[in-house]
N, C-alpha and C. Protein backbone atom coordinates (compact mmCIF):
# COMPACT_ATOMS: atom_id res chain seq x y z
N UNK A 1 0.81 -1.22 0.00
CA UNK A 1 0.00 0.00 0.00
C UNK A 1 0.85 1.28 0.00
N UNK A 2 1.69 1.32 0.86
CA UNK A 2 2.99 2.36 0.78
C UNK A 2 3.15 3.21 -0.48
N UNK A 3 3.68 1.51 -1.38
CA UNK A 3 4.12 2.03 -2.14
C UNK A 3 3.61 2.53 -3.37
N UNK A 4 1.93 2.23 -3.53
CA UNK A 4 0.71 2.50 -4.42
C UNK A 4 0.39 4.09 -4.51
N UNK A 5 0.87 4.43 -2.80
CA UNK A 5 0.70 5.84 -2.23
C UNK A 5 1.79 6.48 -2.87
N UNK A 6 3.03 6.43 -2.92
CA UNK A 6 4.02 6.66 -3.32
C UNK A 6 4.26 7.18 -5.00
N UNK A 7 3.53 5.96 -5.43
CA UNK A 7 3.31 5.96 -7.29
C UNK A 7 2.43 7.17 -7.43
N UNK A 8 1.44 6.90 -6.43
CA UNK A 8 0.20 7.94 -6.91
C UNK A 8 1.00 9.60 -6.30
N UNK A 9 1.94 9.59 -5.48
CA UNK A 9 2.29 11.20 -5.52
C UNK A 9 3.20 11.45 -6.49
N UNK A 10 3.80 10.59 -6.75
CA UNK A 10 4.69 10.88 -8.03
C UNK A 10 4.53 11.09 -9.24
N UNK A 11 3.57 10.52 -9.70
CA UNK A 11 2.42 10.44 -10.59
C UNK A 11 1.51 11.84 -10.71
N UNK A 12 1.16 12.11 -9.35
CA UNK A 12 0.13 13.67 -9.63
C UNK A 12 1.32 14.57 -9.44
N UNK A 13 2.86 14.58 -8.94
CA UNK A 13 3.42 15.75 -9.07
C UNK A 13 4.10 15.97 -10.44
N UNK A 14 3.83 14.78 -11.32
CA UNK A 14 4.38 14.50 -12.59
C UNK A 14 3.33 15.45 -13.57
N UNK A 15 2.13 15.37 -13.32
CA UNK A 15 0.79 15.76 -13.84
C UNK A 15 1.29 17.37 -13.72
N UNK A 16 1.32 17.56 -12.43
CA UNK A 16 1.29 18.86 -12.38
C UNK A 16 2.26 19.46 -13.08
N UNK A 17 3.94 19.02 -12.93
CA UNK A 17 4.74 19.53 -13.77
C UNK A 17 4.41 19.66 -15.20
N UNK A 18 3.93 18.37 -15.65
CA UNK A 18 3.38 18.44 -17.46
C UNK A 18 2.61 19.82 -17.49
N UNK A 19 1.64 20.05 -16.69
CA UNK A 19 0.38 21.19 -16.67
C UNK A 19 1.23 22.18 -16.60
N UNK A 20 2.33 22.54 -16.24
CA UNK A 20 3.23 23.99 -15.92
C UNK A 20 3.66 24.16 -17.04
N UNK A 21 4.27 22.84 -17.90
CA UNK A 21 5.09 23.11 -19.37
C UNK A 21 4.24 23.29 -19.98
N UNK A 22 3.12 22.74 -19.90
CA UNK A 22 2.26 22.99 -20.97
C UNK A 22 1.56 24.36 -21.38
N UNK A 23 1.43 24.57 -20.16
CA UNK A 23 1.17 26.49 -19.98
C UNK A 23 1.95 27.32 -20.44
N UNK A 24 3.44 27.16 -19.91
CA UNK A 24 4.45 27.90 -20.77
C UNK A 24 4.78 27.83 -22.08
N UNK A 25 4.51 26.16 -22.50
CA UNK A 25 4.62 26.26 -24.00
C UNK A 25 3.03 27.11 -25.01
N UNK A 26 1.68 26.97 -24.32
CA UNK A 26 1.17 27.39 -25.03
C UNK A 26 1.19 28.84 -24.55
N UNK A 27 1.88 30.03 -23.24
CA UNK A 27 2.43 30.80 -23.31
C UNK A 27 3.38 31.35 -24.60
N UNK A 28 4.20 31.02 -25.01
CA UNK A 28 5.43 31.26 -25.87
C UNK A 28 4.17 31.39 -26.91
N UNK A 29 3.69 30.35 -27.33
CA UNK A 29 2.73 30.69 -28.74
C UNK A 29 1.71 31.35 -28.93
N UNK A 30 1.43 31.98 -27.46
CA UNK A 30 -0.15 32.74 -27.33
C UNK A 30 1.35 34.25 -28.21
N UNK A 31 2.29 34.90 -27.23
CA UNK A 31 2.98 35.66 -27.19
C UNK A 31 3.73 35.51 -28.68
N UNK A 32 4.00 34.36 -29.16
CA UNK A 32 4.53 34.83 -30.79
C UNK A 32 3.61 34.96 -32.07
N UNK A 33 2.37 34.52 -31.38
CA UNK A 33 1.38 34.19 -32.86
C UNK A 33 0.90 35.61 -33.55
N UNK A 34 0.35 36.62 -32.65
CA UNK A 34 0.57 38.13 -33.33
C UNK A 34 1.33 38.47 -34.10
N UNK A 35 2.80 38.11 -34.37
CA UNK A 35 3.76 38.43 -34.83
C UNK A 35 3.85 37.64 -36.23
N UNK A 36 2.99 36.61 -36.15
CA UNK A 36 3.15 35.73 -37.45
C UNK A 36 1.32 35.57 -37.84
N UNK A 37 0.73 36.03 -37.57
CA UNK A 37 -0.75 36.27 -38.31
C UNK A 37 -1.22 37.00 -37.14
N UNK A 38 -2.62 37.55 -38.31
CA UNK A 38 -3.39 38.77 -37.09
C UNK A 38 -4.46 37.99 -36.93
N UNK A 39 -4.87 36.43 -37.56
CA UNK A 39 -6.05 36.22 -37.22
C UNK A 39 -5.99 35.62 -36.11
N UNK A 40 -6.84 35.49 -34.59
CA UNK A 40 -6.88 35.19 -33.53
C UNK A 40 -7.63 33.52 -33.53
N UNK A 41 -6.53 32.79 -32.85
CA UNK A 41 -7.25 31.34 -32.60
C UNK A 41 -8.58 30.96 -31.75
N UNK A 42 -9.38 30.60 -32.03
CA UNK A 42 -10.61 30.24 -31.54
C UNK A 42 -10.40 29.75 -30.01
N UNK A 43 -11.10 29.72 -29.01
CA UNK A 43 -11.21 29.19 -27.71
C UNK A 43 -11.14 27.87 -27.64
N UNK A 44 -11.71 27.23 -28.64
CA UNK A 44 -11.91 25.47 -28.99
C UNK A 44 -10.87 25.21 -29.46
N UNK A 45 -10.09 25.95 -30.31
CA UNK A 45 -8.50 25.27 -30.90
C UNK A 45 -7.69 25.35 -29.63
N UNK A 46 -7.45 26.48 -28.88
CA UNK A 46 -6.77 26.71 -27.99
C UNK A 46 -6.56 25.31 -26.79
N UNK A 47 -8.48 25.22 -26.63
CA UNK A 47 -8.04 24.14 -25.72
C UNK A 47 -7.58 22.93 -26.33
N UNK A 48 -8.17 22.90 -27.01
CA UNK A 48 -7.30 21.49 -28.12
C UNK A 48 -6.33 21.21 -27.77
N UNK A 49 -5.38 22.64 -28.58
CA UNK A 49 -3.83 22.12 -28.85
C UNK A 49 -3.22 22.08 -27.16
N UNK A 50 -3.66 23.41 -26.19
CA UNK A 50 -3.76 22.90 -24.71
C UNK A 50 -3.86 21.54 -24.32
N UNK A 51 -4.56 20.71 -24.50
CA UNK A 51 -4.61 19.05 -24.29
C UNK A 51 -3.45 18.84 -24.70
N UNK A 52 -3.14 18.40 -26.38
CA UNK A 52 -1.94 17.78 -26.82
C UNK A 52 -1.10 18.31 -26.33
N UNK A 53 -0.53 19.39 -26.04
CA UNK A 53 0.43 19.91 -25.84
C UNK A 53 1.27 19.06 -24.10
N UNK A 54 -0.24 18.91 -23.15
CA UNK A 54 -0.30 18.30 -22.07
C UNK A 54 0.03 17.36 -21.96
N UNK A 55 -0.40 16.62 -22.90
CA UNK A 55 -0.09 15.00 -23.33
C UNK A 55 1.29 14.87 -23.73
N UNK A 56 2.21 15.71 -24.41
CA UNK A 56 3.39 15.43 -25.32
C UNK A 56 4.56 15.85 -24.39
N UNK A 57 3.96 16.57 -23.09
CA UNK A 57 4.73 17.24 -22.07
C UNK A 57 4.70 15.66 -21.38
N UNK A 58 3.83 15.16 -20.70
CA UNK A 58 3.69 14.11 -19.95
C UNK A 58 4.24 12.79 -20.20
N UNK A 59 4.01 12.60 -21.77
CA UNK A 59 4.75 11.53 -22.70
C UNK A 59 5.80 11.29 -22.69
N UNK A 60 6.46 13.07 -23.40
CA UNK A 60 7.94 12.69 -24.26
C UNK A 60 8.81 13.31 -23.15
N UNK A 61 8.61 14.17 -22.08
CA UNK A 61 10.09 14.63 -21.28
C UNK A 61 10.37 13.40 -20.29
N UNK A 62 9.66 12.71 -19.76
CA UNK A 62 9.59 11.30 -19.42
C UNK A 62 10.52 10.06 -19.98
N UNK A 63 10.25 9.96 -21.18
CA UNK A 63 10.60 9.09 -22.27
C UNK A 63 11.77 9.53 -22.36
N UNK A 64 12.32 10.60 -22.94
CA UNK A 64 13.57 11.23 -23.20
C UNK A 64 14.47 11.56 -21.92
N UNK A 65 14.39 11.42 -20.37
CA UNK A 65 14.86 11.51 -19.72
C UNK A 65 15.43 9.64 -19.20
N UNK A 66 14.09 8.61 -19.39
CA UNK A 66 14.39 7.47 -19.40
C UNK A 66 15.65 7.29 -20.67
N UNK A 67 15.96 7.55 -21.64
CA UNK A 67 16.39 6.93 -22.91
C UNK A 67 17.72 7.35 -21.90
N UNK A 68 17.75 9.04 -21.41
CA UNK A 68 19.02 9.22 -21.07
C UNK A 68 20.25 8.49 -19.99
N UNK A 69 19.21 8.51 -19.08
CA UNK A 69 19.57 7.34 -17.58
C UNK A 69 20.02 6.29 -18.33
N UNK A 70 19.30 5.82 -18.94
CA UNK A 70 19.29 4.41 -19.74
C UNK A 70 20.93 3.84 -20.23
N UNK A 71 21.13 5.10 -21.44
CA UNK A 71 22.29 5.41 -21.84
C UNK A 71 23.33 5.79 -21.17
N UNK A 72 23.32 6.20 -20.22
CA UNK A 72 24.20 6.42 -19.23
C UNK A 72 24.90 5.50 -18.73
N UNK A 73 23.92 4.47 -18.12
CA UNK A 73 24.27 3.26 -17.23
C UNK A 73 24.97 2.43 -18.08
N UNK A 74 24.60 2.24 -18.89
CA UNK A 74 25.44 1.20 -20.29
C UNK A 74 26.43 2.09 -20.22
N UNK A 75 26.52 2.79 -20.63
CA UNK A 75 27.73 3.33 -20.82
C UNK A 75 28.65 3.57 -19.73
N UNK A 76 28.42 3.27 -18.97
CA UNK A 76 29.05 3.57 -16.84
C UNK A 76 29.70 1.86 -17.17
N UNK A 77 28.99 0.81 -17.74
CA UNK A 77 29.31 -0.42 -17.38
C UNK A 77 31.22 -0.80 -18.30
N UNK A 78 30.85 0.25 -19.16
CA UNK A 78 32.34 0.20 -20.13
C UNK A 78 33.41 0.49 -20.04
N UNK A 79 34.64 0.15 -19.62
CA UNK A 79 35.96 0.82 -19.08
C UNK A 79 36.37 1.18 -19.63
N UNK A 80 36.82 2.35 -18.83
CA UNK A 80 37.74 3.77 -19.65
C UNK A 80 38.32 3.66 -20.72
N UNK A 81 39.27 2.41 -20.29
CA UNK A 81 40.23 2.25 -21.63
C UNK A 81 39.93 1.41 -23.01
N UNK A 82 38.61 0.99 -23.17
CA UNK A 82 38.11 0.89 -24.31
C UNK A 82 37.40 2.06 -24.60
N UNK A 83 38.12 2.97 -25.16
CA UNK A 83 37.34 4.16 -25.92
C UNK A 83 35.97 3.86 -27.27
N UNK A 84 34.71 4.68 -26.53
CA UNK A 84 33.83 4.09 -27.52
C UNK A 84 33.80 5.95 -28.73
N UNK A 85 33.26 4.97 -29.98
CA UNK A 85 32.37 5.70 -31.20
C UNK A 85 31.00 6.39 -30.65
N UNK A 86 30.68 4.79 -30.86
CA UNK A 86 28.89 5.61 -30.81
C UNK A 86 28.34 4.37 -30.32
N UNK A 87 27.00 4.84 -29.99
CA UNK A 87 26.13 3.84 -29.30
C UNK A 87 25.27 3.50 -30.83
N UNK A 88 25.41 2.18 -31.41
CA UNK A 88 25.10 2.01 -32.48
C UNK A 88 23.66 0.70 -32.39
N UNK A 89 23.24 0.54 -30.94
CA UNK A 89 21.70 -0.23 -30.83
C UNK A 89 21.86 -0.12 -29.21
N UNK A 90 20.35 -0.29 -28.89
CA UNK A 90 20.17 -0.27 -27.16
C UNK A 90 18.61 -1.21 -26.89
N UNK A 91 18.76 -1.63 -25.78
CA UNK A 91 17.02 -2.23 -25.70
C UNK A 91 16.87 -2.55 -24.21
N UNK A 92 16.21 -2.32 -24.18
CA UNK A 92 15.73 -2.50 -21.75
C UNK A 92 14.31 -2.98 -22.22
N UNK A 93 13.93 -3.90 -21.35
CA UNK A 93 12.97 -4.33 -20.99
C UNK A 93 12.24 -3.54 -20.07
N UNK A 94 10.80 -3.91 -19.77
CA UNK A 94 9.94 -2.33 -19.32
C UNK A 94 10.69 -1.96 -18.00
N UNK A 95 11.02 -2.55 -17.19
CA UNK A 95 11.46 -2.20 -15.73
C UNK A 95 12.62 -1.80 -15.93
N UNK A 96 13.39 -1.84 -17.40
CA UNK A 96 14.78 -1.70 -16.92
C UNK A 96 15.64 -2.39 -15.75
N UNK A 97 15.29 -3.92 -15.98
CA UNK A 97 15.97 -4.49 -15.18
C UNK A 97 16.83 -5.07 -16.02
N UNK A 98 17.00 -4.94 -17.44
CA UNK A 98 17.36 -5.82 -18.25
C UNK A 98 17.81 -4.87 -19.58
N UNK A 99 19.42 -4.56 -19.58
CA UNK A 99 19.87 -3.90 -20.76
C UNK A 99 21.01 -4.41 -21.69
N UNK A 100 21.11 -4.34 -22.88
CA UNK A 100 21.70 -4.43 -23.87
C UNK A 100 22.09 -3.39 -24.49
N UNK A 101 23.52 -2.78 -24.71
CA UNK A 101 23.82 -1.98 -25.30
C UNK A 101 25.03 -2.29 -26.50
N UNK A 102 25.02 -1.66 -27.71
CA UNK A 102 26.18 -2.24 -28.33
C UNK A 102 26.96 -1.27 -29.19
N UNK A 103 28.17 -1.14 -28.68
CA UNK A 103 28.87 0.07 -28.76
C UNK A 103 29.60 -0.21 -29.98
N UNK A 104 29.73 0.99 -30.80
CA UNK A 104 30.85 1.31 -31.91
C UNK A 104 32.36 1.22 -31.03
N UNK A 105 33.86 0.72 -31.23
CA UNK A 105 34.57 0.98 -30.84
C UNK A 105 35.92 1.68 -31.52
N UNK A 106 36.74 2.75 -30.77
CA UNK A 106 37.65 3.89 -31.55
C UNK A 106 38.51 2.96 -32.47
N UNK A 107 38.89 3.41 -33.41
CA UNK A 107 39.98 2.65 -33.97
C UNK A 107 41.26 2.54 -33.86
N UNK A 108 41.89 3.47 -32.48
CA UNK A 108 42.39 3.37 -31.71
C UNK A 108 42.47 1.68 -30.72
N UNK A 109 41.67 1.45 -30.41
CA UNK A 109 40.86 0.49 -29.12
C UNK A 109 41.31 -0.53 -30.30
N UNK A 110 40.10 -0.71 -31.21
CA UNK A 110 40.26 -1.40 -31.90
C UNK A 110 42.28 -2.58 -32.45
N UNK A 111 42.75 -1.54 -32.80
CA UNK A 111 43.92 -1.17 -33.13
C UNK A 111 45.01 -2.37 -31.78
N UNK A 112 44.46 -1.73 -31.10
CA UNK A 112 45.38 -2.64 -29.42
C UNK A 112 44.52 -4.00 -29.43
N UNK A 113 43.77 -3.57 -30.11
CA UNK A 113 43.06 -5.33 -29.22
C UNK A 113 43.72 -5.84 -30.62
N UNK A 114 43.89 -6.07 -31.62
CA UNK A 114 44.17 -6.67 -32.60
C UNK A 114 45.67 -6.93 -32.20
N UNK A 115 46.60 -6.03 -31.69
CA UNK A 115 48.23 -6.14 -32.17
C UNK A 115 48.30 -6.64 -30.25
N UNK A 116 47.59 -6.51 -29.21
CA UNK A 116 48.09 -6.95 -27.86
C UNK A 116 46.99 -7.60 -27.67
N UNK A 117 45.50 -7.91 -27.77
CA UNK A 117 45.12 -8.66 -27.09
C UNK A 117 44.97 -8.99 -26.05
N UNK A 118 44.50 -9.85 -25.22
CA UNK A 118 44.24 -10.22 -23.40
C UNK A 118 45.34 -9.40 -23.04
N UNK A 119 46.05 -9.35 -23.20
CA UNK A 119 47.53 -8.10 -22.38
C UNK A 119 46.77 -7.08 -22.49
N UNK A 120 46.42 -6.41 -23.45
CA UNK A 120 45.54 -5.17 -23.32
C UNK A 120 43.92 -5.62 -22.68
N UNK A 121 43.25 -6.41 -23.01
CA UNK A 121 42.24 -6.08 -22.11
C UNK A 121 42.47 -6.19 -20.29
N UNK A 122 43.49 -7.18 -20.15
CA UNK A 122 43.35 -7.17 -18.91
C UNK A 122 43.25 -6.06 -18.21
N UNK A 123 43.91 -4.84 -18.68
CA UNK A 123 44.01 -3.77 -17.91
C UNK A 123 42.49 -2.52 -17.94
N UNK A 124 41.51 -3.29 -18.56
CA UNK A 124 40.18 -2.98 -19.00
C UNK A 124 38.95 -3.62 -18.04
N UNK A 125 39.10 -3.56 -16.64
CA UNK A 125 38.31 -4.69 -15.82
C UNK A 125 37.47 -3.62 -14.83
N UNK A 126 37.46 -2.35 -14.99
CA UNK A 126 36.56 -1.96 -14.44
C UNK A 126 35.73 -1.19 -14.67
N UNK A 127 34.45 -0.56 -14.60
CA UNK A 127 33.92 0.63 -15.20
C UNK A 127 33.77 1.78 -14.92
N UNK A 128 33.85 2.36 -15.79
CA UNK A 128 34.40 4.06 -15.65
C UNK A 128 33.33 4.82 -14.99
N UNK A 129 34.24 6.30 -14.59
CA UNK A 129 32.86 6.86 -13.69
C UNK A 129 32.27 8.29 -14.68
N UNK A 130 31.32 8.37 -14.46
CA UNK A 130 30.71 9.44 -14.84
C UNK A 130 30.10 10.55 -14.06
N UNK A 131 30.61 11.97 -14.29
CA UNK A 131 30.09 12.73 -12.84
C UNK A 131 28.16 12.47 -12.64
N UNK A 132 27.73 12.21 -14.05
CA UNK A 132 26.37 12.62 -13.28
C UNK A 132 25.44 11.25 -12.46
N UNK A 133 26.87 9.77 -12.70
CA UNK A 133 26.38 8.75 -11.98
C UNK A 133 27.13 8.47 -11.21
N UNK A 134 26.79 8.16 -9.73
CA UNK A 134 27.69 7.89 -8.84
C UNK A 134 28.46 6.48 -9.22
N UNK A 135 29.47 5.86 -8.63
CA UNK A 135 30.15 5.07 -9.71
C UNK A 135 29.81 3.33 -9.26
N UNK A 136 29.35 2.87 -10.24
CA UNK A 136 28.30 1.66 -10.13
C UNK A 136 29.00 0.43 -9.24
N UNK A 137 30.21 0.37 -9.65
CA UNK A 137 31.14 -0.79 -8.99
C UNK A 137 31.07 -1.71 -9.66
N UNK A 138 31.26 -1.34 -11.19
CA UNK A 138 31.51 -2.77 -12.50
C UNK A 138 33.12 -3.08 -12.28
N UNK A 139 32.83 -4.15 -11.90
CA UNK A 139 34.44 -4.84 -11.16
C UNK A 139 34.30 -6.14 -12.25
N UNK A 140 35.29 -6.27 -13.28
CA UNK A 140 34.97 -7.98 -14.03
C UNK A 140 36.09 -8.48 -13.92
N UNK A 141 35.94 -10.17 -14.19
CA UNK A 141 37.12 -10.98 -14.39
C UNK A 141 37.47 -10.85 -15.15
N UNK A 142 38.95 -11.73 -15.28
CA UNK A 142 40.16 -11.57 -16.22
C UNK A 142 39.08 -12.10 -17.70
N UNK A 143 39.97 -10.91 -18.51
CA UNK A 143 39.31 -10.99 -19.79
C UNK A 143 39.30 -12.50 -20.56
N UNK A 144 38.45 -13.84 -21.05
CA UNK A 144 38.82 -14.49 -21.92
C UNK A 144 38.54 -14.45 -23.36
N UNK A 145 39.15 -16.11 -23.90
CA UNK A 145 38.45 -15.54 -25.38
C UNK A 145 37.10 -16.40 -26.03
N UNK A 146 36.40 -16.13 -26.95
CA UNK A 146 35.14 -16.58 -27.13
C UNK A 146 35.60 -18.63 -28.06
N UNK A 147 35.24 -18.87 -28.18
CA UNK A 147 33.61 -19.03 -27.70
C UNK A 147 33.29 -19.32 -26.15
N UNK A 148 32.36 -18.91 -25.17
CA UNK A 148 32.27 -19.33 -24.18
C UNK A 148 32.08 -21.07 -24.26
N UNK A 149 32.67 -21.29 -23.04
CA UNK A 149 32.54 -22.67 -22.51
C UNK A 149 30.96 -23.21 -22.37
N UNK A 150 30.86 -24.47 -23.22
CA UNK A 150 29.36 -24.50 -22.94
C UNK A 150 28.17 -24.38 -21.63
N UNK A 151 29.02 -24.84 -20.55
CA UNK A 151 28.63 -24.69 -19.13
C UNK A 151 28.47 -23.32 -18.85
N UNK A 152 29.05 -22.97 -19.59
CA UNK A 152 29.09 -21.11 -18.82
C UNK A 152 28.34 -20.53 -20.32
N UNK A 153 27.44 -21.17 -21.35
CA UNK A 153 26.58 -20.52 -22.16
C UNK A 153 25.73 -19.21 -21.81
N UNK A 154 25.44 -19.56 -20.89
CA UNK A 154 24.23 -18.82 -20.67
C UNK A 154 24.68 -17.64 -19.89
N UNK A 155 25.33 -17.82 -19.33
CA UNK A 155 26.33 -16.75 -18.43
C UNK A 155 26.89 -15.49 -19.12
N UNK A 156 26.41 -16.03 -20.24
CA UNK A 156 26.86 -14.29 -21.63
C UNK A 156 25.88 -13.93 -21.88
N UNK A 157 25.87 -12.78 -21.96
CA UNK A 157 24.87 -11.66 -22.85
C UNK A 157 23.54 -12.35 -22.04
N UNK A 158 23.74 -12.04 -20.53
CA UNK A 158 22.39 -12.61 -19.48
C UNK A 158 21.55 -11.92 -20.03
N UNK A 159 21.08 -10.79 -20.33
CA UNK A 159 20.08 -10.01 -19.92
C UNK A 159 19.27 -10.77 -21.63
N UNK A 160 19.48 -11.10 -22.57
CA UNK A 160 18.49 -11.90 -23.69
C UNK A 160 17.84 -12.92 -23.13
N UNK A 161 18.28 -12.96 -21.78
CA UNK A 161 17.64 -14.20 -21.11
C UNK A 161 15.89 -13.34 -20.53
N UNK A 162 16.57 -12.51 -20.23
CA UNK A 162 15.38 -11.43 -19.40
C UNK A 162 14.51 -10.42 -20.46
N UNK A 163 15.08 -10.57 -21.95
CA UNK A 163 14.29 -9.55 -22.62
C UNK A 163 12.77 -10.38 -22.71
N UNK A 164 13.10 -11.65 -23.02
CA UNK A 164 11.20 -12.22 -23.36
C UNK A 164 12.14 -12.56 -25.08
N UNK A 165 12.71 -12.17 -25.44
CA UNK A 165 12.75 -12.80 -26.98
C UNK A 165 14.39 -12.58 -27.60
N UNK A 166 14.76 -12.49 -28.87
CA UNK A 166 16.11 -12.45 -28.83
C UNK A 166 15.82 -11.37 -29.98
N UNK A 167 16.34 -10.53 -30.04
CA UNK A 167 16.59 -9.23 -31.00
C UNK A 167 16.79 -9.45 -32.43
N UNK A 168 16.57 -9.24 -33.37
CA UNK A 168 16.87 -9.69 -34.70
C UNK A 168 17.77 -8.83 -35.19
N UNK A 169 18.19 -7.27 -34.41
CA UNK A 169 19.55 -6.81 -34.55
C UNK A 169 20.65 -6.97 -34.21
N UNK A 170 20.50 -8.27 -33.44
CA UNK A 170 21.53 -8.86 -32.67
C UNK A 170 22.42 -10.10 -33.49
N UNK A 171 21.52 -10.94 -34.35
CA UNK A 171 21.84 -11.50 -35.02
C UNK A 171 23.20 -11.74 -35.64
N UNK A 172 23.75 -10.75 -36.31
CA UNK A 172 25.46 -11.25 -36.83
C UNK A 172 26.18 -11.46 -35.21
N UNK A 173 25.72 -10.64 -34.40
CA UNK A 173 26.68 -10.43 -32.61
C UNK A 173 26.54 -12.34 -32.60
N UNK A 174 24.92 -13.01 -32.32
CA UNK A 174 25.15 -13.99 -31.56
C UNK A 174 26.06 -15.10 -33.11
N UNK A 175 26.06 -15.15 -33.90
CA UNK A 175 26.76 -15.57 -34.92
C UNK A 175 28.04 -15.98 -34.66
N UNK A 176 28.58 -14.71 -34.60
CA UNK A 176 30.31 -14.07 -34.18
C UNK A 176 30.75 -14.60 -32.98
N UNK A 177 29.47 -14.55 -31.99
CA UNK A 177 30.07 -15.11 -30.39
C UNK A 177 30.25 -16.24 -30.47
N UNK A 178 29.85 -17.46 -31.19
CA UNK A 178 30.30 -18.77 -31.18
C UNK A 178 31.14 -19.23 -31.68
N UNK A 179 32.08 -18.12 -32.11
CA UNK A 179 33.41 -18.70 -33.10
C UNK A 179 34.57 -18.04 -31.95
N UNK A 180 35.55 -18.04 -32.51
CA UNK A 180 36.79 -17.80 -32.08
C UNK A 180 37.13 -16.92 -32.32
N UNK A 181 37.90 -15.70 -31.98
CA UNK A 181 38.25 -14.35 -32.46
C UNK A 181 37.72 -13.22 -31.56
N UNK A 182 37.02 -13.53 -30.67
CA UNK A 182 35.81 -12.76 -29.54
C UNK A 182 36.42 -12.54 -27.83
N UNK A 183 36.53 -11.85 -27.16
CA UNK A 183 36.99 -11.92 -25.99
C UNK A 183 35.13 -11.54 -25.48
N UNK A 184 35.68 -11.96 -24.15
CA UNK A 184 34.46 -11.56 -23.09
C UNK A 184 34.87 -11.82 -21.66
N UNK A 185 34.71 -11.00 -21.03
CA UNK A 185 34.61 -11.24 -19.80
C UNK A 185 33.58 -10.80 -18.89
N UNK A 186 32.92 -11.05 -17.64
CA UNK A 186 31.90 -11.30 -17.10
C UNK A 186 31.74 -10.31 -14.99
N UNK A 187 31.17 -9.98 -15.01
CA UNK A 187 31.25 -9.26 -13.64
C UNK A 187 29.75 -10.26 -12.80
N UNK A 188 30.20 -11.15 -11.76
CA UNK A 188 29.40 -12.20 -11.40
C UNK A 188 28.42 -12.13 -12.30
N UNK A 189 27.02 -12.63 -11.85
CA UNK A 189 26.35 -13.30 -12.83
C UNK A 189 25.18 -12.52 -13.25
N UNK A 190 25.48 -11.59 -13.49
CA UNK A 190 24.19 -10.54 -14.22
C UNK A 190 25.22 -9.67 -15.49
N UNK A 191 26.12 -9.35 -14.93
CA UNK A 191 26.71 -8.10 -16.12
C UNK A 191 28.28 -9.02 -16.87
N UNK A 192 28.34 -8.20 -18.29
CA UNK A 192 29.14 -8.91 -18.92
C UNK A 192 29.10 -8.02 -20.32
N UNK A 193 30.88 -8.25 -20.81
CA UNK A 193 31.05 -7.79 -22.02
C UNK A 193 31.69 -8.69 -22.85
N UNK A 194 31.26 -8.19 -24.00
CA UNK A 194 31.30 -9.62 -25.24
C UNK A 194 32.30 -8.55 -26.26
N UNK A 195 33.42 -8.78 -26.28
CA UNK A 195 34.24 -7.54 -27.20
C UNK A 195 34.51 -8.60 -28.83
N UNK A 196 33.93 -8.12 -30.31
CA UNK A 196 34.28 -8.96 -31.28
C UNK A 196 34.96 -7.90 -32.23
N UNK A 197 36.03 -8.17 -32.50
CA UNK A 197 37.08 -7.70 -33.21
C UNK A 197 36.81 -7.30 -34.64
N UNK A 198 35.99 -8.60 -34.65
CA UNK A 198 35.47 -8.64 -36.34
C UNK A 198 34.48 -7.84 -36.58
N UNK A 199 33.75 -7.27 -35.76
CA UNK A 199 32.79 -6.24 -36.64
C UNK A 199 32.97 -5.00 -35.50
N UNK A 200 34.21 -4.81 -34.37
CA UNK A 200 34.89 -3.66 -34.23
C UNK A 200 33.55 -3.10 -33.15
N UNK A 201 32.75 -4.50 -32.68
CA UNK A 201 31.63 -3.87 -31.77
C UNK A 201 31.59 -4.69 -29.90
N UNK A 202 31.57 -3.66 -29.20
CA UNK A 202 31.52 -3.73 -27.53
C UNK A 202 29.96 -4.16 -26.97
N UNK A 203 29.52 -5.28 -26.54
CA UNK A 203 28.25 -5.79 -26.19
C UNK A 203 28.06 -5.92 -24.81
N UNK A 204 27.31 -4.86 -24.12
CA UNK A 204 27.19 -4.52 -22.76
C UNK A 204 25.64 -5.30 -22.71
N UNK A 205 25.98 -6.37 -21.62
CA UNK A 205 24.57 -6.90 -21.13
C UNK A 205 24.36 -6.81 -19.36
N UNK A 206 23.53 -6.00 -18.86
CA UNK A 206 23.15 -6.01 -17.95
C UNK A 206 21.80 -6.63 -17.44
N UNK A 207 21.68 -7.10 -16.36
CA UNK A 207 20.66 -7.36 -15.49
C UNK A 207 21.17 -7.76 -14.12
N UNK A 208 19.58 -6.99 -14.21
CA UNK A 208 19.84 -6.83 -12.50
C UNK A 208 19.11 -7.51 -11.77
């Protein structure tokens, strides 16, 4: 019950914030529309676009603040010294108990893992901090190389265990992971990185 109470204040102080943006945004357009026609909007459009406007406040600053956290944390799980590109796919399950991220890597990074190998990742075992996240405590074992050991299958890329299905952008990744040429190493039994040389991409799987 607590915590029903809890949802529901968070929830109406969420409401209310949407209702403030929404005022200010149809503020800004009450205040520029003179300037761009003299004909005056009807009381019925007003409240209209008032609604949507309410709705897209409530929706999308929500949504776009989740995507960010989201991105963050994946990216908190990656050590320093694999310098990433770009975040080139992502997917959480609704609770976000369960993430997949799969990183572009520098060609730099790239570059060391090809000519040093486990010598260079070893020194890649923890995850980096970011000021706006306090620092998670991604601690992993010594880096190995792919294919995982069949006993320890499942122990990679956990969180496809937790999505409900397997990604169809994932496809060349789980391909690549069963051959040879792949390092991965694992932080106990929820988080883990799958590093493949051959398509130059970093596979962050979390769950929690």
């Amino acid at each position: 019950m607590p915590y029903i109470l809890l949802l529901l204040v968070i929830l109406g102080f969420w409401a209310l914030f949407a209702l403030v943006a929404a005022r200010g945004v149809v503020a800004v357009v009450n205040a520029v529309r003179p300037h761009v026609s003299t004909r005056a909007l009807p009381e019925k459009s007003r409240r209209r676009w008032f609604a949507i406007t309410w709705v897209a406040c409530a929706c999308f600053i929500p949504a776009g603040c989740w995507h960010h956290q989201s991105v963050g944390y994946v990216r908190q799980a990656v050590p320093p010294e694999l310098e990433i590109d770009e975040l080139v796919y992502r997917e959480a399950s609704f609770l976000g108990d369960c993430r997949i991220g799969v990183f572009r890597l520098s060609a730099q990074t790239m570059a060391r893992v090809r000519d040093e190998g486990l010598s260079f990742l070893q020194t890649a075992r923890s995850g980096r901090h970011e000021s706006m996240y306090p620092r998670a405590g991604f601690s992993y074992e010594a880096w190995r190389r792919t294919p995982p050991e069949p006993r320890n299958e499942r122990d990679v890329m956990q969180a496809r265990w937790c999505l409900g299905h397997k990604p169809s952008a994932l496809e060349d990744i789980y391909a690549v992971l069963d051959r040879e040429g792949g390092y991965l190493t694992v932080d106990g039994s929820e988080k883990d990185l799958v590093l493949l040389p051959r398509l130059g991409l970093l596979v962050v799987s979390l769950k929690a």
